[in-house]
Protein backbone atom coordinates (compact mmCIF):
# COMPACT_ATOMS: atom_id res chain seq x y z
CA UNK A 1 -26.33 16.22 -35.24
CA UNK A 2 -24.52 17.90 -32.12
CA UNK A 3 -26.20 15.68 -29.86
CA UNK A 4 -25.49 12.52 -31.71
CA UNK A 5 -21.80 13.50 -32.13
CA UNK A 6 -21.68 14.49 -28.15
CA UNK A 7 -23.60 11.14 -27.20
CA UNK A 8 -20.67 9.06 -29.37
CA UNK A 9 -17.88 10.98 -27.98
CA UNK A 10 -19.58 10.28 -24.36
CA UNK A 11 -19.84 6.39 -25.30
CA UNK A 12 -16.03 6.39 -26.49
CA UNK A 13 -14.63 8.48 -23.59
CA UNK A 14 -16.29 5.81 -20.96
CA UNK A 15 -15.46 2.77 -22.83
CA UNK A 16 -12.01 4.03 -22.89
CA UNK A 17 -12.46 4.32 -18.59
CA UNK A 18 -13.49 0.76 -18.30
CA UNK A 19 -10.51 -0.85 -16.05
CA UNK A 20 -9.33 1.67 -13.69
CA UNK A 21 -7.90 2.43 -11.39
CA UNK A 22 -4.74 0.56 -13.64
CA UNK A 23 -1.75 -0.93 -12.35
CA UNK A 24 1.25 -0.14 -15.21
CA UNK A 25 3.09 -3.41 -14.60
CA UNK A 26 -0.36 -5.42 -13.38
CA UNK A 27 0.56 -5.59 -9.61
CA UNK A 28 -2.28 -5.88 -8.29
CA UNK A 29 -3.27 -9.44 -10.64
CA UNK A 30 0.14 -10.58 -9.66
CA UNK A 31 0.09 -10.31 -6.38
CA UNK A 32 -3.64 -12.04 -6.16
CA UNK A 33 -3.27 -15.64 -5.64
CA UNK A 34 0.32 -15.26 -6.15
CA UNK A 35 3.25 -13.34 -4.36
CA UNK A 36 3.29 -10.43 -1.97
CA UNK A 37 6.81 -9.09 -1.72
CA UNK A 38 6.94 -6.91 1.08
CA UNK A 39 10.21 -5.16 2.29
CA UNK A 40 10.54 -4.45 6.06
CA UNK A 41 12.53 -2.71 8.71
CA UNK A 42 12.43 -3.23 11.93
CA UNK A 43 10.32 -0.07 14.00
CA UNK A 44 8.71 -1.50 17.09
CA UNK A 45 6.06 -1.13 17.32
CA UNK A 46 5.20 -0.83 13.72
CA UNK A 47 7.30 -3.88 12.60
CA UNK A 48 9.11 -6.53 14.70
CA UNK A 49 12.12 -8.42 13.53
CA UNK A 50 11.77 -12.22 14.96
CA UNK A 51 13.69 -15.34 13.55
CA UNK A 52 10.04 -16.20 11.93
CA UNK A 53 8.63 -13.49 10.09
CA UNK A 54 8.02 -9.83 11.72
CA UNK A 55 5.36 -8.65 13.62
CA UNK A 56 3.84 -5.62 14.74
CA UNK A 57 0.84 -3.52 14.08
CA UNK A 58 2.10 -2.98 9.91
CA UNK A 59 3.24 -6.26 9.88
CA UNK A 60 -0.28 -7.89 11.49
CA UNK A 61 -1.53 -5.61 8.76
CA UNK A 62 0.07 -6.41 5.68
CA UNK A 63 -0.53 -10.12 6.58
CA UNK A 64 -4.43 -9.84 6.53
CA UNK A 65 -4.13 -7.98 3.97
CA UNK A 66 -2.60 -10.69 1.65
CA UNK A 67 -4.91 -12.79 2.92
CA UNK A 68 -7.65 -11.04 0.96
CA UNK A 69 -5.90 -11.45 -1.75
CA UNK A 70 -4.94 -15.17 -1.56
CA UNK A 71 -1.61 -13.97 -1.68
CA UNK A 72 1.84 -15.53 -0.06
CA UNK A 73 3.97 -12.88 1.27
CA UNK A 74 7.79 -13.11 0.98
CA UNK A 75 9.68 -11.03 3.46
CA UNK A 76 12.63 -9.07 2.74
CA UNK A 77 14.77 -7.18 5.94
CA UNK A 78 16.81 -4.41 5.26
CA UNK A 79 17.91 -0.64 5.56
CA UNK A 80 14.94 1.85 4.83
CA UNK A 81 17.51 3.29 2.15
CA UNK A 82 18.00 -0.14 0.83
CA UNK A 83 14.71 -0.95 0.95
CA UNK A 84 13.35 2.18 -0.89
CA UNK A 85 15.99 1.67 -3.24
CA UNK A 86 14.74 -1.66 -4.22
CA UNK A 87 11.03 -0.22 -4.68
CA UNK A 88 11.69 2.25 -6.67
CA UNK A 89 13.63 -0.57 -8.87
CA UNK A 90 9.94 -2.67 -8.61
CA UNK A 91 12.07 -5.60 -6.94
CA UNK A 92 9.61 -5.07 -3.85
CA UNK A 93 5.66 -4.36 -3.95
CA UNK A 94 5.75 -2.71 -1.00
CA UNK A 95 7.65 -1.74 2.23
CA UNK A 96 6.88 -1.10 5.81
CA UNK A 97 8.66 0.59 9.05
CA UNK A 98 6.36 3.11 10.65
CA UNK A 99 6.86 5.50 8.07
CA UNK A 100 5.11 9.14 8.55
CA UNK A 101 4.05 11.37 5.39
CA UNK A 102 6.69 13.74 5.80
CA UNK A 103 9.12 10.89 4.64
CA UNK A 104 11.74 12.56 2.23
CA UNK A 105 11.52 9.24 -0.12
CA UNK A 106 8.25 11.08 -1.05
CA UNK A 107 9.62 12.31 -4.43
CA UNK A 108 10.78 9.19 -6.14
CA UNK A 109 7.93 6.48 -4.44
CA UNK A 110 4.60 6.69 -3.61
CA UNK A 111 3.24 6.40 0.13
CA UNK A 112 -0.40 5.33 1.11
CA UNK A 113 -2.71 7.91 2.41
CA UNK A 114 -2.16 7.85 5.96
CA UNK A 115 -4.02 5.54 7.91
CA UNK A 116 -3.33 6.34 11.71
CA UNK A 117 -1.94 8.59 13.63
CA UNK A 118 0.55 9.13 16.65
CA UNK A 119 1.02 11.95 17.90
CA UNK A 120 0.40 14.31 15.17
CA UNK A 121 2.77 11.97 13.12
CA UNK A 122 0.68 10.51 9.89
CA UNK A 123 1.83 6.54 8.90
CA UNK A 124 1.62 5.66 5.78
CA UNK A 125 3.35 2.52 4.12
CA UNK A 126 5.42 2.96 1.28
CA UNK A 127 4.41 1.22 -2.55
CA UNK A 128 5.14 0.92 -6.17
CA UNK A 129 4.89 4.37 -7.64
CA UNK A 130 1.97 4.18 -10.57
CA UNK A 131 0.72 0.76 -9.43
CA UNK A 132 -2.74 3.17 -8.80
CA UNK A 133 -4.75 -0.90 -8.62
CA UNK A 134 -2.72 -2.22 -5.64
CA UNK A 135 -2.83 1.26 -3.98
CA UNK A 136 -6.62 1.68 -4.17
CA UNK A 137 -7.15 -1.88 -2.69
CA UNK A 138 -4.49 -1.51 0.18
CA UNK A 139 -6.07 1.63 1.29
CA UNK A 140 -9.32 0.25 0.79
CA UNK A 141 -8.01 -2.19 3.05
CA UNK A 142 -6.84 0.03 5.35
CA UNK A 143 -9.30 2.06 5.40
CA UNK A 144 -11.63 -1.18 6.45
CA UNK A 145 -9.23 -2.17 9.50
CA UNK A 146 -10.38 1.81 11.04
CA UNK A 147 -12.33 -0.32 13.75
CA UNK A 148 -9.69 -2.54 14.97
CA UNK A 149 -6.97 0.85 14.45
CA UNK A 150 -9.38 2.71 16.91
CA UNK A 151 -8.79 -0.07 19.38
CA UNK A 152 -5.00 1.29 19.49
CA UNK A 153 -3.93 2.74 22.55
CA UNK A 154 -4.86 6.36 23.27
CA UNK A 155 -1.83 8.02 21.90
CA UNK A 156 -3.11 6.52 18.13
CA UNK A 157 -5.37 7.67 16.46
CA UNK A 158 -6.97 6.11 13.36
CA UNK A 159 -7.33 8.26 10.23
């Protein structure tokens, strides 16, 4: 009798597991073959402001990475405060500027894992606290693009 009760609490725990990691809002689906709206400020040589669209090594980034998800990305320039501020209001999905971990934003958004390194300086990029979906598959991404981070010059490092 124990066994058959532990075997049905087994089958109910993992059918309760079956779609995670979980975005609250559904990011991640709305992003995919839909929008990307990234925030920016300008860090060269992390991001670039041009009259176009920014560049730079997040920038490059972020733009391959929507591409995996058949995703348009609409760009929005500001302040890092502004920027932040808008985040942690879920107008933005994400926002980049050469951020390091020891960002004091920390608290009220979440940051990436970090994903290269200068000079003992960890970058991470900063995204919608609790969208856990769209954070697993950008640092999935990330973590793919290790090659190409390597290829940095010798005062990077990728992590």
């Amino acid at each position: 009798m124990r066994l058959l009760l532990l075997l049905l609490l087994m089958v109910l725990f993992t059918s309760a597991c079956d779609n995670y990691p979980r975005d609250a809002d559904k990011t991640l689906e709305k992003i995919k073959k839909g929008t990307l709206l990234v925030g920016y400020t300008e860090n060269p040589p992390w991001v670039v402001k041009t009259k176009a669209e920014p560049t730079g090594l997040e920038a490059e980034l972020i733009k391959k990475f929507a591409k995996t998800q058949d995703a348009k990305i609409v760009w929005v320039n500001d302040t890092e405060q502004d920027l932040f501020e808008q985040l942690e209001k879920r107008k933005l999905h994400l926002v980049i500027g050469g951020f390091t971990d020891k960002n004091t934003w920390k608290t009220k958004i979440s940051f990436t894992r970090p994903y290269v390194k200068q000079q003992k300086e960890k970058h991470v990029m900063a995204v919608l606290k609790g969208e856990n979906a769209l954070i697993v598959a950008l640092e999935s991404f990330l973590h793919q693009q290790k090659s190409s981070l390597n290829a940095l010059p010798a005062s990077y490092e990728a992590n």
